[in-house]
N, C-alpha and C. Protein backbone atom coordinates (compact mmCIF):
# COMPACT_ATOMS: atom_id res chain seq x y z
N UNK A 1 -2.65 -6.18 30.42
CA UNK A 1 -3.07 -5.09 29.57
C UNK A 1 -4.57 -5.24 29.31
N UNK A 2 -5.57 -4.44 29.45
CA UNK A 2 -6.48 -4.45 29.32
C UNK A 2 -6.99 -4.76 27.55
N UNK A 3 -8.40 -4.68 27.27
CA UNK A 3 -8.70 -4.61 26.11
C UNK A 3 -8.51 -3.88 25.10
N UNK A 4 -8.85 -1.94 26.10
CA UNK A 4 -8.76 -1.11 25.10
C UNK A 4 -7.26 -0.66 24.71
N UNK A 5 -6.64 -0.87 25.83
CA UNK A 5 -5.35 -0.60 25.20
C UNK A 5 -4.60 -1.62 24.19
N UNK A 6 -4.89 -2.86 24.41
CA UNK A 6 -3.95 -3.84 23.36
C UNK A 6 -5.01 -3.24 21.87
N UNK A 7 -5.96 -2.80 21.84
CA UNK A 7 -6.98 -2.76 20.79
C UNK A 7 -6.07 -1.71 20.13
N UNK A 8 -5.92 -0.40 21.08
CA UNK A 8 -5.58 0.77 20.20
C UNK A 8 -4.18 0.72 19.84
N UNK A 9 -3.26 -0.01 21.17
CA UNK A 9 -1.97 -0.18 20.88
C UNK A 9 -1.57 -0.76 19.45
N UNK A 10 -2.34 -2.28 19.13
CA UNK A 10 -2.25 -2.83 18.26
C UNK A 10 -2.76 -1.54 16.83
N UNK A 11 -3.59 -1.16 16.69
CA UNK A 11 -3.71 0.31 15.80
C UNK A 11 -2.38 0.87 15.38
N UNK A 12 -2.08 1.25 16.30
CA UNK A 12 -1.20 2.48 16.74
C UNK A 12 -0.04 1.95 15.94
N UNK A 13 0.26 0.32 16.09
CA UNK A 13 1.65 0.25 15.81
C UNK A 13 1.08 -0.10 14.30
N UNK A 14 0.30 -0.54 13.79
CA UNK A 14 0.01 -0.59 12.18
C UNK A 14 0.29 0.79 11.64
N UNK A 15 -0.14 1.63 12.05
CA UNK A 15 -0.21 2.81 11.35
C UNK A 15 0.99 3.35 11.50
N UNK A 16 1.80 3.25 12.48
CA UNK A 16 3.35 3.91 12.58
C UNK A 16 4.10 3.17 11.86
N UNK A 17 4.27 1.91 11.22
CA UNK A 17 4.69 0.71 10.65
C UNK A 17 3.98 1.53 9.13
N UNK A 18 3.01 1.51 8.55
CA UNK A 18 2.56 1.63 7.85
C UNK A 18 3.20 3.28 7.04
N UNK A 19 3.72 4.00 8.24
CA UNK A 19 3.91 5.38 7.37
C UNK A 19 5.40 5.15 6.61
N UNK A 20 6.18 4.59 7.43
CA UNK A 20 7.27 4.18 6.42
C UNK A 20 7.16 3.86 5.18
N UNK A 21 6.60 2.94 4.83
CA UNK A 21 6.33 2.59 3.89
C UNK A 21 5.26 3.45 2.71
N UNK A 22 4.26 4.19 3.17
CA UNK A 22 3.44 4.99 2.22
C UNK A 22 4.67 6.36 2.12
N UNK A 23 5.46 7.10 2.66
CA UNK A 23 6.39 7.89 2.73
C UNK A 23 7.05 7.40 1.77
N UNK A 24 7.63 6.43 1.94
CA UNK A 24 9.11 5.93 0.72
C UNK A 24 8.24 5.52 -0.65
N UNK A 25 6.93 4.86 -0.68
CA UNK A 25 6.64 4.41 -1.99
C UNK A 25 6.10 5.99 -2.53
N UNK A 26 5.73 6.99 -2.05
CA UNK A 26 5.58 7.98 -2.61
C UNK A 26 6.78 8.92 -2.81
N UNK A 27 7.53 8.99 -1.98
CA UNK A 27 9.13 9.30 -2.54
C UNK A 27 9.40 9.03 -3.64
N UNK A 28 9.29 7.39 -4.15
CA UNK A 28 9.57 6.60 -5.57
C UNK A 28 8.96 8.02 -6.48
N UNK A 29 7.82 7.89 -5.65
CA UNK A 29 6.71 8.34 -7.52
C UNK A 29 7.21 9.74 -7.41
N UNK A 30 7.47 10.54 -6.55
CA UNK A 30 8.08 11.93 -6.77
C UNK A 30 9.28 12.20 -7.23
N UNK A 31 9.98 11.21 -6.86
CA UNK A 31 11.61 10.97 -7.70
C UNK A 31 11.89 9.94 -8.44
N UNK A 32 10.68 9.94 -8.95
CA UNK A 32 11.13 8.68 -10.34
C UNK A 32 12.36 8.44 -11.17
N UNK A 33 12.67 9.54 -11.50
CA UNK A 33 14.20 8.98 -12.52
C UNK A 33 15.10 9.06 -11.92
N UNK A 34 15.45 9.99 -10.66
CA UNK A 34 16.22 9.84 -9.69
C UNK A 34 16.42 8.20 -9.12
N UNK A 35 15.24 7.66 -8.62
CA UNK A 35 15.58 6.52 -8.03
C UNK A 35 15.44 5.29 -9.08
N UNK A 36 14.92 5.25 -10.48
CA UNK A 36 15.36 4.36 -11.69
C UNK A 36 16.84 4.78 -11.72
N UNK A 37 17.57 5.73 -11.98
CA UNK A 37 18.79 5.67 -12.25
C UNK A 37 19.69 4.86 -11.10
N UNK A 38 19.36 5.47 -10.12
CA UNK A 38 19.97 4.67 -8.62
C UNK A 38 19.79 2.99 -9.09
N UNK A 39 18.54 2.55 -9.38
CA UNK A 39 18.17 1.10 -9.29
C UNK A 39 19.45 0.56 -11.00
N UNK A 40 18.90 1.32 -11.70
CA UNK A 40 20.07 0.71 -12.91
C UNK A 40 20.98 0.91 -12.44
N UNK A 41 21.96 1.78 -11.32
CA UNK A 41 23.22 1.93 -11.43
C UNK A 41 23.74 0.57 -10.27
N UNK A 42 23.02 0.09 -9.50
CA UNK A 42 23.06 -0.94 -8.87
C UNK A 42 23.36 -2.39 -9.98
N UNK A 43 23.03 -2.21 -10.89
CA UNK A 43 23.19 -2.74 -12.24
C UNK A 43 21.38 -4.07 -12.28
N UNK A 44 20.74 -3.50 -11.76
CA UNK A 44 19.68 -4.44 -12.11
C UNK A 44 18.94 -4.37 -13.48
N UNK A 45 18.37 -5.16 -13.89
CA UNK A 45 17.71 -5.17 -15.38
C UNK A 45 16.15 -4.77 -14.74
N UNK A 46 15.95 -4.08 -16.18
CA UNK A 46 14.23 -3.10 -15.84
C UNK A 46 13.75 -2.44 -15.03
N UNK A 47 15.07 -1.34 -14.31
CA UNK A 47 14.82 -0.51 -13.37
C UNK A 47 13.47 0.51 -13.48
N UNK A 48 12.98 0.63 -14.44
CA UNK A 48 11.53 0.91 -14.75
C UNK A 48 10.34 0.29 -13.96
N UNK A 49 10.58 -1.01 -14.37
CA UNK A 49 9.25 -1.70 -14.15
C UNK A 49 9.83 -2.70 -12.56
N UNK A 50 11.19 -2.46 -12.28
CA UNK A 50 11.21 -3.05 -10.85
C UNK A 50 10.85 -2.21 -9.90
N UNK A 51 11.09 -0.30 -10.29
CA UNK A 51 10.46 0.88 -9.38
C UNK A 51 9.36 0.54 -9.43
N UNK A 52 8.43 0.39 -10.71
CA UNK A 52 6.40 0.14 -10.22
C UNK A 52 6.48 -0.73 -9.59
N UNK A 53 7.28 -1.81 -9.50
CA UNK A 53 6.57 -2.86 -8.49
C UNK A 53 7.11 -2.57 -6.90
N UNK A 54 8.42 -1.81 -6.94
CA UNK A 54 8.38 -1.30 -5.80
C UNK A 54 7.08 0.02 -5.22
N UNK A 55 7.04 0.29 -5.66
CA UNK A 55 6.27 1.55 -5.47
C UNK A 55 4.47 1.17 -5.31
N UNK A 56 3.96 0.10 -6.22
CA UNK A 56 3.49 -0.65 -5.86
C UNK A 56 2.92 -1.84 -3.80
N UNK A 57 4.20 -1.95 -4.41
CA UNK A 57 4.55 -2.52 -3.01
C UNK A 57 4.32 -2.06 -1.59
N UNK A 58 5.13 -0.43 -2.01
CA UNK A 58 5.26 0.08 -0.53
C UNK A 58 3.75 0.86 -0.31
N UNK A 59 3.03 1.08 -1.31
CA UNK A 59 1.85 2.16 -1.43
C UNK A 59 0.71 1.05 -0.70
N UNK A 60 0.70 -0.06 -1.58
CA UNK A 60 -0.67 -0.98 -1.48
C UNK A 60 -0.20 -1.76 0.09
N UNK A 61 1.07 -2.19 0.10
CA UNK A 61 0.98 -2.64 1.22
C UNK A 61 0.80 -1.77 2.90
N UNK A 62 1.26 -0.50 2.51
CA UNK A 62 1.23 0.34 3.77
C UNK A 62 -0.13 0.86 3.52
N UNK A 63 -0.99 0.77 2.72
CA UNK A 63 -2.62 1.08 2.78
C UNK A 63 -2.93 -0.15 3.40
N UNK A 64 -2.58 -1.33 3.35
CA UNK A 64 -3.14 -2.03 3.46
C UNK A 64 -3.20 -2.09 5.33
N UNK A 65 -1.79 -1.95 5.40
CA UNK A 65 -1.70 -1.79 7.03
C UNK A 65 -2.33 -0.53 7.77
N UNK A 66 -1.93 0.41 7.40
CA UNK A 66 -2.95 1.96 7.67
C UNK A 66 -4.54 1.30 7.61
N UNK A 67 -4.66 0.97 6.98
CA UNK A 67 -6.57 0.44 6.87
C UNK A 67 -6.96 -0.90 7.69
N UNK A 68 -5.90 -1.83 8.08
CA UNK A 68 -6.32 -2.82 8.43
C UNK A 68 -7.12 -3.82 7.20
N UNK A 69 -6.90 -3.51 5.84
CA UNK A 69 -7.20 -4.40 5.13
C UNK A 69 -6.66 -5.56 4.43
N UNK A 70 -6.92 -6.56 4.37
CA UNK A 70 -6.47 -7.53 4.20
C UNK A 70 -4.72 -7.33 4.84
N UNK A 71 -5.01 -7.34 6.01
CA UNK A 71 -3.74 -6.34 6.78
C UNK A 71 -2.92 -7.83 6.36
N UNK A 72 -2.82 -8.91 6.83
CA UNK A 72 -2.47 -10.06 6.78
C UNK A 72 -1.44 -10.17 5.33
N UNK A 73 -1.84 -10.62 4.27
CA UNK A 73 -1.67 -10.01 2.80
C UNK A 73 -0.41 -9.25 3.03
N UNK A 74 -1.22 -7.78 3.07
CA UNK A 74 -0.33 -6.64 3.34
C UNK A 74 1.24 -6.73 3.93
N UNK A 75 0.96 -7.09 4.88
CA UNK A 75 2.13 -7.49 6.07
C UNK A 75 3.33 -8.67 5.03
N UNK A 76 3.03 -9.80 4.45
CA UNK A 76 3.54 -10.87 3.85
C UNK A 76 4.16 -10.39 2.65
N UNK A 77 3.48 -9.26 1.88
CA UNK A 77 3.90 -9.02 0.61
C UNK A 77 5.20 -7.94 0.95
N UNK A 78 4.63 -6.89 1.98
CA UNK A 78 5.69 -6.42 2.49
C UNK A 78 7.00 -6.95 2.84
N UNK A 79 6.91 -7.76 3.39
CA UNK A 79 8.07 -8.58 4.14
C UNK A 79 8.67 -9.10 3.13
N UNK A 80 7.82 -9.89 2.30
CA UNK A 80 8.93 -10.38 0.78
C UNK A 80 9.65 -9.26 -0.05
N UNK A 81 9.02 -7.81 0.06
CA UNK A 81 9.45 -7.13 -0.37
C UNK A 81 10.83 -6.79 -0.02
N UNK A 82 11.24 -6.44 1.49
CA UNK A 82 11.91 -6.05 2.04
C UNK A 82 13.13 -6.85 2.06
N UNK A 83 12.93 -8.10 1.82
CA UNK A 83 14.13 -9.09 1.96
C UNK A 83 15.21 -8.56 0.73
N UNK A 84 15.09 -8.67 -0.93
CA UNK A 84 15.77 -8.01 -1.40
C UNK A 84 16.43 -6.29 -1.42
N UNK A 85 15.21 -5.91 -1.53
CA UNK A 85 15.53 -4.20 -0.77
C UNK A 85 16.33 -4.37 0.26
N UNK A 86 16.71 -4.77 1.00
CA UNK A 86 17.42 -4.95 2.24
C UNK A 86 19.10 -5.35 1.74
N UNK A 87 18.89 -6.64 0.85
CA UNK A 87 20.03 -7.14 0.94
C UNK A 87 20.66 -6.39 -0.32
N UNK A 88 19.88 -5.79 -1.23
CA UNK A 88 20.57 -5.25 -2.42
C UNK A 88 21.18 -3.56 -2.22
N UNK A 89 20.28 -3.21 -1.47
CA UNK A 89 20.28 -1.91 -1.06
C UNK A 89 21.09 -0.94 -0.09
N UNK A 90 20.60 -1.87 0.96
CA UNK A 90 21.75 -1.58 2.33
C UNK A 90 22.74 -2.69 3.06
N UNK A 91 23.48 -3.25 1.88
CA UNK A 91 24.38 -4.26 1.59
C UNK A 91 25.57 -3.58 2.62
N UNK A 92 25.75 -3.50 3.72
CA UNK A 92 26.73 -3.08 4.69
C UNK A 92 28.53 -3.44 4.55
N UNK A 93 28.61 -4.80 4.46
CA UNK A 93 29.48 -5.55 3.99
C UNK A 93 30.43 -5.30 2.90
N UNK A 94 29.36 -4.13 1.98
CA UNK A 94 30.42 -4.39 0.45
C UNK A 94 30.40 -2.79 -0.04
N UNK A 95 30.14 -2.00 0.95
CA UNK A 95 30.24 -0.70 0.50
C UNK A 95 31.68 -0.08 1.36
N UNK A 96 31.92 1.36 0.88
CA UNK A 96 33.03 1.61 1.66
C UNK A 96 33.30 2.18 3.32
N UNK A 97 34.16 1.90 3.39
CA UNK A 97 34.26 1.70 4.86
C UNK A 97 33.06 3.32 5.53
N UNK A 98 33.25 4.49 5.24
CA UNK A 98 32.30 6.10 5.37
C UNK A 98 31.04 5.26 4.95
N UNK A 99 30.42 4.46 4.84
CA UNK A 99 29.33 4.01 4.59
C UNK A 99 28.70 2.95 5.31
N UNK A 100 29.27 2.43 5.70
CA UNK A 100 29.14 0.66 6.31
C UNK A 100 28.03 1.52 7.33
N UNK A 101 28.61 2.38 8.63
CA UNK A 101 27.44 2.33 9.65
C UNK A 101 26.21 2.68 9.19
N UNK A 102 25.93 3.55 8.65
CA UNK A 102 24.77 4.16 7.50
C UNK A 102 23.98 2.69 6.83
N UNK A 103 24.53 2.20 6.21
CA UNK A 103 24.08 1.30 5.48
C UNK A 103 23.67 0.11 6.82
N UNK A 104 24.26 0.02 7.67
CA UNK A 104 24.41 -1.51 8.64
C UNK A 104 22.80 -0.87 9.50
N UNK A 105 22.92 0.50 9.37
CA UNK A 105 21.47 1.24 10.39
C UNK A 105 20.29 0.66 9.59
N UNK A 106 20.66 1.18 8.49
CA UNK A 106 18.91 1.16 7.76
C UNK A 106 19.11 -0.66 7.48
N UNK A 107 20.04 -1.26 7.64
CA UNK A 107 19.55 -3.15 7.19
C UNK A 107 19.42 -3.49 8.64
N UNK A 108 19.34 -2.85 9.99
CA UNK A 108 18.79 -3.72 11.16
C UNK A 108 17.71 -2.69 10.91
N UNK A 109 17.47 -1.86 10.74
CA UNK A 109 16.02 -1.37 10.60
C UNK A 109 14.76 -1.64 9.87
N UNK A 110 15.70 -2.29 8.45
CA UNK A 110 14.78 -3.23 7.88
C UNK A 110 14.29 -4.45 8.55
N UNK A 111 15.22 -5.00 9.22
CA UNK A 111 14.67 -6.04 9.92
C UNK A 111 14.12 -6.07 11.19
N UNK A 112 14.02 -5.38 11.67
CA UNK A 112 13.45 -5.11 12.85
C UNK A 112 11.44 -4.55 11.81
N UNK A 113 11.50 -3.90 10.93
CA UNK A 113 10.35 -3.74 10.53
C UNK A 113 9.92 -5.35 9.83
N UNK A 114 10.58 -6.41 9.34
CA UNK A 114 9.90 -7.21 9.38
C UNK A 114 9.45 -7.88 10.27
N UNK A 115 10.58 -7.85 11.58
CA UNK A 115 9.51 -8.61 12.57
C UNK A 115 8.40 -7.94 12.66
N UNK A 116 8.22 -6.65 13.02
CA UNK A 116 7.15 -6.38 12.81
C UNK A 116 5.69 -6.99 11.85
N UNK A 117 6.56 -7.06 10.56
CA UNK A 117 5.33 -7.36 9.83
C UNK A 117 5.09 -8.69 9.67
N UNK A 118 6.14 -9.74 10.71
CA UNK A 118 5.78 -10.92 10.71
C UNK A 118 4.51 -11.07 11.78
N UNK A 119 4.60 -10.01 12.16
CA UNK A 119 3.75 -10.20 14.15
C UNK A 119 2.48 -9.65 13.47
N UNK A 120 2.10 -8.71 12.58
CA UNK A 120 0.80 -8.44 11.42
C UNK A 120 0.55 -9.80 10.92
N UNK A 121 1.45 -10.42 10.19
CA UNK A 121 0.90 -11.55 9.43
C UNK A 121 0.42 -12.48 10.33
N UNK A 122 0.80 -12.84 11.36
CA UNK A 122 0.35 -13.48 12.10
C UNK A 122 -0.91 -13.20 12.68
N UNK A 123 -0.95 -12.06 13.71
CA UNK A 123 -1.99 -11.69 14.47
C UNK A 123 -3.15 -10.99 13.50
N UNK A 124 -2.74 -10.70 12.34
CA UNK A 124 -3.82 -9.88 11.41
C UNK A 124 -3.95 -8.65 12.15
N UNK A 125 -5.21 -7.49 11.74
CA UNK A 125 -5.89 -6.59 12.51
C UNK A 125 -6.92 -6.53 13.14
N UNK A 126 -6.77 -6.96 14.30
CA UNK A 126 -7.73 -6.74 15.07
C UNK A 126 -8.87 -5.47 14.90
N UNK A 127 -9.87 -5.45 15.30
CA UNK A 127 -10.57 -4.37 15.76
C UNK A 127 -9.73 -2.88 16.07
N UNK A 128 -10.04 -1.91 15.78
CA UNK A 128 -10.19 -1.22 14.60
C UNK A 128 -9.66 -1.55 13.44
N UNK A 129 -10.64 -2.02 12.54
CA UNK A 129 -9.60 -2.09 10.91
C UNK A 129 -10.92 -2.39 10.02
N UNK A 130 -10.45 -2.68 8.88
CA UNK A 130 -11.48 -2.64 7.58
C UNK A 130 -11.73 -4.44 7.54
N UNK A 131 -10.72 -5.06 8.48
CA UNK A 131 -10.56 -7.05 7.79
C UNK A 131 -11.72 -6.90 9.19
N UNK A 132 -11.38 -6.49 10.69
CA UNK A 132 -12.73 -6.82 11.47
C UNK A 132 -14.22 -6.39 11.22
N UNK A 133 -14.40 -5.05 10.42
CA UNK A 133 -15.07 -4.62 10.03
C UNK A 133 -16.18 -5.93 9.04
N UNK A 134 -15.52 -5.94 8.04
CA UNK A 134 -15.68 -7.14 7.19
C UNK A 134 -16.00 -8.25 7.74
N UNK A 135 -15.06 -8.98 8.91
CA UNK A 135 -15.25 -10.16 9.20
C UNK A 135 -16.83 -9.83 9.93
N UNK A 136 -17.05 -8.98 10.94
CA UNK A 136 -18.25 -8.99 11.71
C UNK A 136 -19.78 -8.98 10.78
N UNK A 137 -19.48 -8.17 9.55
CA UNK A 137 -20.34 -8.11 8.63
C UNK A 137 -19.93 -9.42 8.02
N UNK A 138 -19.75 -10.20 7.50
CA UNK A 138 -20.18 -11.84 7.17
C UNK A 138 -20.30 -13.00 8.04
N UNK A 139 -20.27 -12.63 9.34
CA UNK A 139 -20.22 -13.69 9.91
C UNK A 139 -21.92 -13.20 10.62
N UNK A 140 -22.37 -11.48 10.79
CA UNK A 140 -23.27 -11.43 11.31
C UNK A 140 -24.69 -12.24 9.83
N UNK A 141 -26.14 -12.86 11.07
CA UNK A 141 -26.69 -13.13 10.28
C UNK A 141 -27.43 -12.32 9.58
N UNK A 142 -28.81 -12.94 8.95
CA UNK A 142 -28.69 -12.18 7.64
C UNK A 142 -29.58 -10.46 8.13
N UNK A 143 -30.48 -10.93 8.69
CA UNK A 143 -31.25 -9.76 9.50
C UNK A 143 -30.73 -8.70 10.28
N UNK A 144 -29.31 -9.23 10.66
CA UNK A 144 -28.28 -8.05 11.42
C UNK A 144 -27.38 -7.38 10.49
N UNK A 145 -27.43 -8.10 8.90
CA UNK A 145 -26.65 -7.58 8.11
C UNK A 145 -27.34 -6.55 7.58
N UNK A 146 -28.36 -6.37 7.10
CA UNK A 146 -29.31 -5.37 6.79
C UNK A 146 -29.87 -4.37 7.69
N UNK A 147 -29.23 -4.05 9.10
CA UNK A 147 -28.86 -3.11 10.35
C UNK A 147 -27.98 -2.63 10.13
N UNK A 148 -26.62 -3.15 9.79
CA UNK A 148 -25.46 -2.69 9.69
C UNK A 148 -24.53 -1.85 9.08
């Protein structure tokens, strides 16, 4: 694979990775009591303040991947995110039988998006992004920084 394609490929899949997540955390904020009631009826405590931190979550971390900023970060916080969302949410196992495939889709889909965001945490963002951007501006010296 050449340069420019692993360059843009690698792009390409941040930002398609990334819309999931800015989609659903803005879902939250458009259906707020809709999806607090969902989260209390699951029976969790402070379905309030566990939606901001979801919503939180899915907003800052899928900017973070859409931008390539502190994509790394991004990618990790995501992934911790997803582990409960996953197992509380699309719990396959313990719902009723008209539900199981539904539910069993979106928990390999969750996981299949963390590998994903394990392969971000790892590799970071390359070129195009806001972390190469950054990195080239502190690592350039000081006379090329004041060009730049």
């Amino acid at each position: 694979m050449n340069g420019t394609t692993e360059r843009y490929g690698l792009l390409a899949g941040r930002v398609l990775m990334s819309l999931i997540f800015l989609i659903s955390g803005w879902s939250k904020v458009t259906g707020w009591s809709g999806m607090v009631g969902m989260m209390a009826s699951k029976g969790l405590p402070l379905p309030e303040l566990l939606m901001a931190g979801a919503v939180f979550a899915e907003l800052a971390g899928g900017l973070s991947l859409l931008l390539g900023f502190k994509a790394r970060w991004g990618a990790l916080g995501l992934f911790l995110f997803l582990i409960p969302a996953t197992l509380l949410f699309h719990n396959f196992w313990a719902v009723p039988a008209e539900q199981q495939q539904a539910q069993m889709s979106d928990f390999l889909k969750n996981l299949a998006l963390m590998g994903g965001l394990v392969y971000v945490a790892v590799v970071g963002a390359p070129a195009p992004s806001l972390d190469a951007v950054l990195e080239r501006h502190s690592t350039a010296a000081p006379g090329e920084r004041a060009r730049a």
